[in-house]
C-alpha atoms as a PDB file:
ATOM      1  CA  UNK A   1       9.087  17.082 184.414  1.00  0.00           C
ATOM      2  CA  UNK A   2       5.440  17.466 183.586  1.00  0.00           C
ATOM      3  CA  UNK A   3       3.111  15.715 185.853  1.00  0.00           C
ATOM      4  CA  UNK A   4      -0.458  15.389 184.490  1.00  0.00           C
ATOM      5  CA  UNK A   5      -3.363  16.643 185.648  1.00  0.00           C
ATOM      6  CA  UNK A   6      -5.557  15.223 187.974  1.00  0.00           C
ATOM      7  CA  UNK A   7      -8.464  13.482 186.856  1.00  0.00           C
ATOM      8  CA  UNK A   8     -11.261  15.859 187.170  1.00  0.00           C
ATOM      9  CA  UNK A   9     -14.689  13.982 187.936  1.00  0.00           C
ATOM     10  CA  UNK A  10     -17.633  16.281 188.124  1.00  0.00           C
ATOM     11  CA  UNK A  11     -19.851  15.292 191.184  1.00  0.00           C
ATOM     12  CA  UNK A  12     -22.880  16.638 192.181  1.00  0.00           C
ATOM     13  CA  UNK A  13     -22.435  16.784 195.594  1.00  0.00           C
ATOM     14  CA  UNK A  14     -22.379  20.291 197.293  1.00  0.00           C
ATOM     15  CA  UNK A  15     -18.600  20.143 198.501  1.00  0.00           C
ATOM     16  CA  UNK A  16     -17.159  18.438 195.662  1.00  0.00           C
ATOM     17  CA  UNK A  17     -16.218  21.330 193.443  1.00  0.00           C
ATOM     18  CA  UNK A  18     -14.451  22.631 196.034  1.00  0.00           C
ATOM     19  CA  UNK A  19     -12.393  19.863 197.080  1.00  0.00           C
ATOM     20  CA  UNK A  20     -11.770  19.124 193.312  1.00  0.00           C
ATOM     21  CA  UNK A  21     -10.208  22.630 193.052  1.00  0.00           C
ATOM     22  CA  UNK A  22      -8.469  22.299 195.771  1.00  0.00           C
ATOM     23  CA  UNK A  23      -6.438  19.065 194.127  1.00  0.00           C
ATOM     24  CA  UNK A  24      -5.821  20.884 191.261  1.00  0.00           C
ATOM     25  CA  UNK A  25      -4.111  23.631 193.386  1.00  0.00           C
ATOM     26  CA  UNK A  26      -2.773  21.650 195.294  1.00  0.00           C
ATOM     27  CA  UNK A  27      -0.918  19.664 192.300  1.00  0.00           C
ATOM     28  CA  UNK A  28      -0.879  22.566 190.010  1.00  0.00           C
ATOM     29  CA  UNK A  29      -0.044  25.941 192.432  1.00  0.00           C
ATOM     30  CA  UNK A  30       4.469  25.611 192.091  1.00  0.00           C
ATOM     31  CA  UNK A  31       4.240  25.017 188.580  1.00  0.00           C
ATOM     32  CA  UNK A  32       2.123  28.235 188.034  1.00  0.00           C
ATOM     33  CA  UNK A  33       4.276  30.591 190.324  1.00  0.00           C
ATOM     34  CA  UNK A  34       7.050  29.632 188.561  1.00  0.00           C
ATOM     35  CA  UNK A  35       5.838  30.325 185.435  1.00  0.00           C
ATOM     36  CA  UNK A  36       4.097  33.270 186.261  1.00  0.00           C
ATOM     37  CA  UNK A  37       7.798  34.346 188.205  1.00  0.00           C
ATOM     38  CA  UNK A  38       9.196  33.619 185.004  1.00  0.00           C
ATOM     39  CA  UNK A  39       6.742  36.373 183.215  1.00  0.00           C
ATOM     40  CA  UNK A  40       6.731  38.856 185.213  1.00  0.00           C
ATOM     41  CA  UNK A  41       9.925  38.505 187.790  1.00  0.00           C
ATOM     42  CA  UNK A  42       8.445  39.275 190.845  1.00  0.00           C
ATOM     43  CA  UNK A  43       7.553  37.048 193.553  1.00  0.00           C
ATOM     44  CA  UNK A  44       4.928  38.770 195.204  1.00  0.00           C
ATOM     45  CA  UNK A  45       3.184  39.950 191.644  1.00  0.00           C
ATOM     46  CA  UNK A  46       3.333  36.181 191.204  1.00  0.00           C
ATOM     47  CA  UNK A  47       1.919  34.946 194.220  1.00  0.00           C
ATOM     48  CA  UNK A  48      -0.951  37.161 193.629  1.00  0.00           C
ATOM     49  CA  UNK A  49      -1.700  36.349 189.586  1.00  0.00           C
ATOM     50  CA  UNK A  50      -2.197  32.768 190.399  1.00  0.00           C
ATOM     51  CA  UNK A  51      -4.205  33.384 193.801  1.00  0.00           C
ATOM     52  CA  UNK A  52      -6.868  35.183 191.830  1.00  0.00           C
ATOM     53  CA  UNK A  53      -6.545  33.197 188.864  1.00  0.00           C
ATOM     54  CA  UNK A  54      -7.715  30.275 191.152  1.00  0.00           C
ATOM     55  CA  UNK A  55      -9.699  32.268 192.857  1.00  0.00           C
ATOM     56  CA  UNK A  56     -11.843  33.267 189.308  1.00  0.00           C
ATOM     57  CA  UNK A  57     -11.522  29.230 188.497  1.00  0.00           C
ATOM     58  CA  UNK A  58     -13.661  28.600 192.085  1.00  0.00           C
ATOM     59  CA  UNK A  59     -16.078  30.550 190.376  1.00  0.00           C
ATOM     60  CA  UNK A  60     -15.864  29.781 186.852  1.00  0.00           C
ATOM     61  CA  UNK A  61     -15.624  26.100 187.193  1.00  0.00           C
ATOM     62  CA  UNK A  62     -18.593  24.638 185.302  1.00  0.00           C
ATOM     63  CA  UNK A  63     -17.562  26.730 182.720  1.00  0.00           C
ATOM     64  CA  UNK A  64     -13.977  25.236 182.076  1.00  0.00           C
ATOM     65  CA  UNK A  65     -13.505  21.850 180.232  1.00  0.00           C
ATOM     66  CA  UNK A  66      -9.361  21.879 180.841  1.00  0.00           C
ATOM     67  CA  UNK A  67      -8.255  23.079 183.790  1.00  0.00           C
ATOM     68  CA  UNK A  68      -4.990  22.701 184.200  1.00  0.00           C
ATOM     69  CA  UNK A  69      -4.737  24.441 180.444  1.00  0.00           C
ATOM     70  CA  UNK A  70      -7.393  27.495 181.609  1.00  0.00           C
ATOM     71  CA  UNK A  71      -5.158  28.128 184.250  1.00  0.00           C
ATOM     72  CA  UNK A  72      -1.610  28.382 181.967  1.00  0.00           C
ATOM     73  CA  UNK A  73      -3.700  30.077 179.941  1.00  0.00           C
ATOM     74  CA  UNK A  74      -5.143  33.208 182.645  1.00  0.00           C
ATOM     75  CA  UNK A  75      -1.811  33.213 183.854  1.00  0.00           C
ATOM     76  CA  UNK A  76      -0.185  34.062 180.848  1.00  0.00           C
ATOM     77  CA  UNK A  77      -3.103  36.717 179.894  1.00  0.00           C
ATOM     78  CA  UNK A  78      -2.765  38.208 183.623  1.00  0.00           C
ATOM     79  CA  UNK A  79       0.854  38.317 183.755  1.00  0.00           C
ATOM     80  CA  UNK A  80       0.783  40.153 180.316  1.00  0.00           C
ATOM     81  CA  UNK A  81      -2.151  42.213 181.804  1.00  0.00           C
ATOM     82  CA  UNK A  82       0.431  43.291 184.552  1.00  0.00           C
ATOM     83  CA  UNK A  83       3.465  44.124 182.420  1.00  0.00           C
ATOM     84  CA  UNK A  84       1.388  46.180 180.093  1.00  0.00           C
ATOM     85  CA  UNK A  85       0.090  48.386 182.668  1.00  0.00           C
ATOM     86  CA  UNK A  86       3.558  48.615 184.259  1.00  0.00           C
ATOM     87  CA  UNK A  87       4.457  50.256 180.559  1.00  0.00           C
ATOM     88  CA  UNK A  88       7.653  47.974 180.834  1.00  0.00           C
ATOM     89  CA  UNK A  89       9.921  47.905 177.923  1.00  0.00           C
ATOM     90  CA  UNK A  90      10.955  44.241 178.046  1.00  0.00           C
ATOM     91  CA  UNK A  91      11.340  41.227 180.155  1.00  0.00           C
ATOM     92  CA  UNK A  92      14.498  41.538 181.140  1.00  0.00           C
ATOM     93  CA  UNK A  93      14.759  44.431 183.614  1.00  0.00           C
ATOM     94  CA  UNK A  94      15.061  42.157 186.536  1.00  0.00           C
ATOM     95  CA  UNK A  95      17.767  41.689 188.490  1.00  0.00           C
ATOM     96  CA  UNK A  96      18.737  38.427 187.083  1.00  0.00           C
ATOM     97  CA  UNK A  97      17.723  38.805 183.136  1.00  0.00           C
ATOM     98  CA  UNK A  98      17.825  35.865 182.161  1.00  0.00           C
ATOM     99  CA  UNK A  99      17.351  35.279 178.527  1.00  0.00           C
ATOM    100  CA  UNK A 100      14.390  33.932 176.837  1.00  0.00           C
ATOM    101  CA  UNK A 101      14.350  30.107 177.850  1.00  0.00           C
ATOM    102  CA  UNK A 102      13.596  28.716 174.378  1.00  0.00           C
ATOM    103  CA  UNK A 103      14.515  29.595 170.991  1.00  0.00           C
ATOM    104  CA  UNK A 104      12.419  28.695 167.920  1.00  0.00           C
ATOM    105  CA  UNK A 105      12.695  25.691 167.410  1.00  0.00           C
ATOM    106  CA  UNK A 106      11.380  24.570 171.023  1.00  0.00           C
ATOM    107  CA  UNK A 107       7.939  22.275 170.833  1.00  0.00           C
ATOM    108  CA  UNK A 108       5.594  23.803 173.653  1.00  0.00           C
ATOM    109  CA  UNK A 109       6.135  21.283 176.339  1.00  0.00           C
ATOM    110  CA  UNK A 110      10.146  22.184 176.170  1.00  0.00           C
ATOM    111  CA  UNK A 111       9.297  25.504 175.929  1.00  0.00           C
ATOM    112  CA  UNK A 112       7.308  25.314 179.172  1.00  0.00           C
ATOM    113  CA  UNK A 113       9.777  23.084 180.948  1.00  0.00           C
ATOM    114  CA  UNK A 114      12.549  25.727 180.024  1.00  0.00           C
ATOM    115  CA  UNK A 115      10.469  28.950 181.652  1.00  0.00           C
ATOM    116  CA  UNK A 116       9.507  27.048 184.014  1.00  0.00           C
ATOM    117  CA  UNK A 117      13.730  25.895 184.739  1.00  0.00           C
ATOM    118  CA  UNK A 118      14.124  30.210 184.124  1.00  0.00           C
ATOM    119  CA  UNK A 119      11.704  31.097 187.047  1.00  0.00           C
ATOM    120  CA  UNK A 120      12.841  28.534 189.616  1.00  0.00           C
ATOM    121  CA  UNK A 121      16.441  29.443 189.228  1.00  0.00           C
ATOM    122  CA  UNK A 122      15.646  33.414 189.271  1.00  0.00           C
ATOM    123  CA  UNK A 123      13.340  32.927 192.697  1.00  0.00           C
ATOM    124  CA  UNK A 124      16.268  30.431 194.012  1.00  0.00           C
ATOM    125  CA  UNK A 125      18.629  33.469 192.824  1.00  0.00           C
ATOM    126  CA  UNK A 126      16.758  36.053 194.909  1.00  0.00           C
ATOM    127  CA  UNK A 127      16.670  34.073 197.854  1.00  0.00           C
ATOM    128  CA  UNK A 128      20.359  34.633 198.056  1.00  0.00           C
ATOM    129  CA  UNK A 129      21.858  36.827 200.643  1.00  0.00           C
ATOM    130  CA  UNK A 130      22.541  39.929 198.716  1.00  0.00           C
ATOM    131  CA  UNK A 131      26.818  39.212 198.699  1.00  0.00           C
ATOM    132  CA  UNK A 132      26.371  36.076 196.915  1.00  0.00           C
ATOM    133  CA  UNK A 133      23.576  37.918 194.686  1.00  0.00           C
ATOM    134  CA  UNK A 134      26.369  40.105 193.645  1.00  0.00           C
ATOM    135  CA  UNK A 135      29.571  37.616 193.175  1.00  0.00           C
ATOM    136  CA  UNK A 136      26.849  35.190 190.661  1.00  0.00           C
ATOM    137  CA  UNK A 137      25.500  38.887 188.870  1.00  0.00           C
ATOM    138  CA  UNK A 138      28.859  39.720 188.109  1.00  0.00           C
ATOM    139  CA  UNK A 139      30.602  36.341 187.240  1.00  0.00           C
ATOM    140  CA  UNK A 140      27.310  35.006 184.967  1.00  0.00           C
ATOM    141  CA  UNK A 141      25.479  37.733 183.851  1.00  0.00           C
ATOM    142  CA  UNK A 142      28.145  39.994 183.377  1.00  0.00           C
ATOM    143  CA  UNK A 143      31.075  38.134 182.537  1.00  0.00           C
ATOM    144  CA  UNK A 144      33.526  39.328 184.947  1.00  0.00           C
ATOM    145  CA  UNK A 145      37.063  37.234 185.895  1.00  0.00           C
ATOM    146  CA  UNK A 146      37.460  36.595 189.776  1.00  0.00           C
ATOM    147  CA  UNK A 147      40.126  39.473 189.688  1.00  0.00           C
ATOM    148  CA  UNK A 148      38.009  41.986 188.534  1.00  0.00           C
ATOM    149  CA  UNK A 149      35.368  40.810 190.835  1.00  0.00           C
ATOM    150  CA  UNK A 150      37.889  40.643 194.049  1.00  0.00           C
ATOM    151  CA  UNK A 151      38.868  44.054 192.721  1.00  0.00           C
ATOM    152  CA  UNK A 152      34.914  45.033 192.933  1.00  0.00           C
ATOM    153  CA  UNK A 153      33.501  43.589 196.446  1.00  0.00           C
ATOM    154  CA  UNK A 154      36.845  43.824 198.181  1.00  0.00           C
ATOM    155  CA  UNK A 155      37.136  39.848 198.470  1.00  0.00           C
ATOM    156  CA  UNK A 156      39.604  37.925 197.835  1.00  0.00           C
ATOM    157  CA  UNK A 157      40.224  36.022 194.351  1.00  0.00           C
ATOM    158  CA  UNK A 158      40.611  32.685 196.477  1.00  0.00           C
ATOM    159  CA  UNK A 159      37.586  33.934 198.332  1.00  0.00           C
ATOM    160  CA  UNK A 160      35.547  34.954 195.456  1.00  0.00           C
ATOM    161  CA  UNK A 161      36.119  31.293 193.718  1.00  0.00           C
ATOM    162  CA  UNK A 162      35.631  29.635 197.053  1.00  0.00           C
ATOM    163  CA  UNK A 163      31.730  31.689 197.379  1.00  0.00           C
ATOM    164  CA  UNK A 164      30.875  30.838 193.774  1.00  0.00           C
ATOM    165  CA  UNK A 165      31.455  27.226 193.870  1.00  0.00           C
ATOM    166  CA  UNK A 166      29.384  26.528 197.433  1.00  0.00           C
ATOM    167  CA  UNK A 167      26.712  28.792 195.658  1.00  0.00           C
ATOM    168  CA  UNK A 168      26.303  26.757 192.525  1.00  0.00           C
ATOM    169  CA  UNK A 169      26.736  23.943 194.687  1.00  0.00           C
ATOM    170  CA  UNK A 170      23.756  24.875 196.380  1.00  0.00           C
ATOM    171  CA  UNK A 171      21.694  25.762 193.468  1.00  0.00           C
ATOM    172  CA  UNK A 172      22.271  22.874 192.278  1.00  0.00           C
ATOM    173  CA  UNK A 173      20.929  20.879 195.622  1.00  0.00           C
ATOM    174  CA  UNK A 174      17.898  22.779 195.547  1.00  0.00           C
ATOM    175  CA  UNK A 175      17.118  21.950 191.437  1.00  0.00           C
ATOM    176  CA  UNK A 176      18.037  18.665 191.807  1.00  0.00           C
ATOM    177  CA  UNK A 177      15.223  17.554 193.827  1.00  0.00           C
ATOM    178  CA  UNK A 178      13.005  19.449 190.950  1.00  0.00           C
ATOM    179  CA  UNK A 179      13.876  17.181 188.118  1.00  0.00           C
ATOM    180  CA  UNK A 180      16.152  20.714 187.162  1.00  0.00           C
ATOM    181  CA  UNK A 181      19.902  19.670 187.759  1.00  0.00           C
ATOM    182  CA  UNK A 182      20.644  20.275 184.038  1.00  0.00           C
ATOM    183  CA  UNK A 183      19.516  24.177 184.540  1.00  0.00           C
ATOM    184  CA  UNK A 184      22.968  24.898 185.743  1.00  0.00           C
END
């Protein structure tokens, strides 16, 4: 769910800038890693595209009226900034691609909500030990029946069922608590 943005109140004290950037990280920071995760599919590339995007906001800041949308907004260009000079051909050459979140017909806000439901399940994904990585790769993204997969990783088909249920079970724990039980 969308929380709104802070209330932004220009002071003129010396420290207040500061502190009033750091509320606005502090209430604003998971929502842009995930969508920034969402963009370009790497933690770490993440991580670093909304550091300095705060980072250029510290110093910017009597020159934005909108924060929270300024920072969406130098995300997004920074994130394509990064794919572009990566010369990738699309999106989804990730380990876990995915598909688009929203179709045409999405309004913004639902279009937001849905990368932002994308990039939390794709870092929850990667967190994964790299077994269960595998067994949810080749049951969702490609399709495979728990034979074929048993037949693949050498577990058994009671084994392979048994794996896949506790790991949706704990995706599904850790979206919950993010408004995001409907992701799965």
């Amino acid at each position: 769910m969308l929380q709104p943005t802070p209330r932004i109140v220009r002071s003129r004290e010396p420290d207040s800038d500061e502190l009033t950037v750091r509320t606005l990280f502090d209430s604003q920071e998971s929502s842009l890693l995930r969508f920034a995760f969402s963009l370009v599919g790497q933690r770490a590339v993440a991580e670093d595209i909304v550091q300095d995007v705060f980072l250029q906001l510290h110093t910017r800041w009597d020159e934005v009226d909108a924060p929270r949308a300024w920072l969406f907004r130098c995300v997004r260009n920074r994130a394509l900034d990064h794919l572009r000079s990566r010369h990738r051909e699309s999106l989804g050459q990730n380990d876990f691609p995915i598909e688009d979140p929203h179709g045409p017909a999405d309004n913004p806000e639902t279009a937001l909500l849905r990368t932002e439901a994308a990039g939390t399940l794709r870092m929850l994904l990667e967190e994964l030990d790299q077994t269960d990585q595998q067994l949810v790769k080749l049951k969702y993204f490609e399709g495979l029946a728990y034979r074929d997969i048993s037949d693949r990783t050498g577990l058994s088909v009671g084994n392979v069922g048994y794996r896949l249920h506790h790991i949706l079970k704990g995706l599904a724990g850790k979206l919950r608590p993010l408004g995001m039980d409907d992701v799965l």
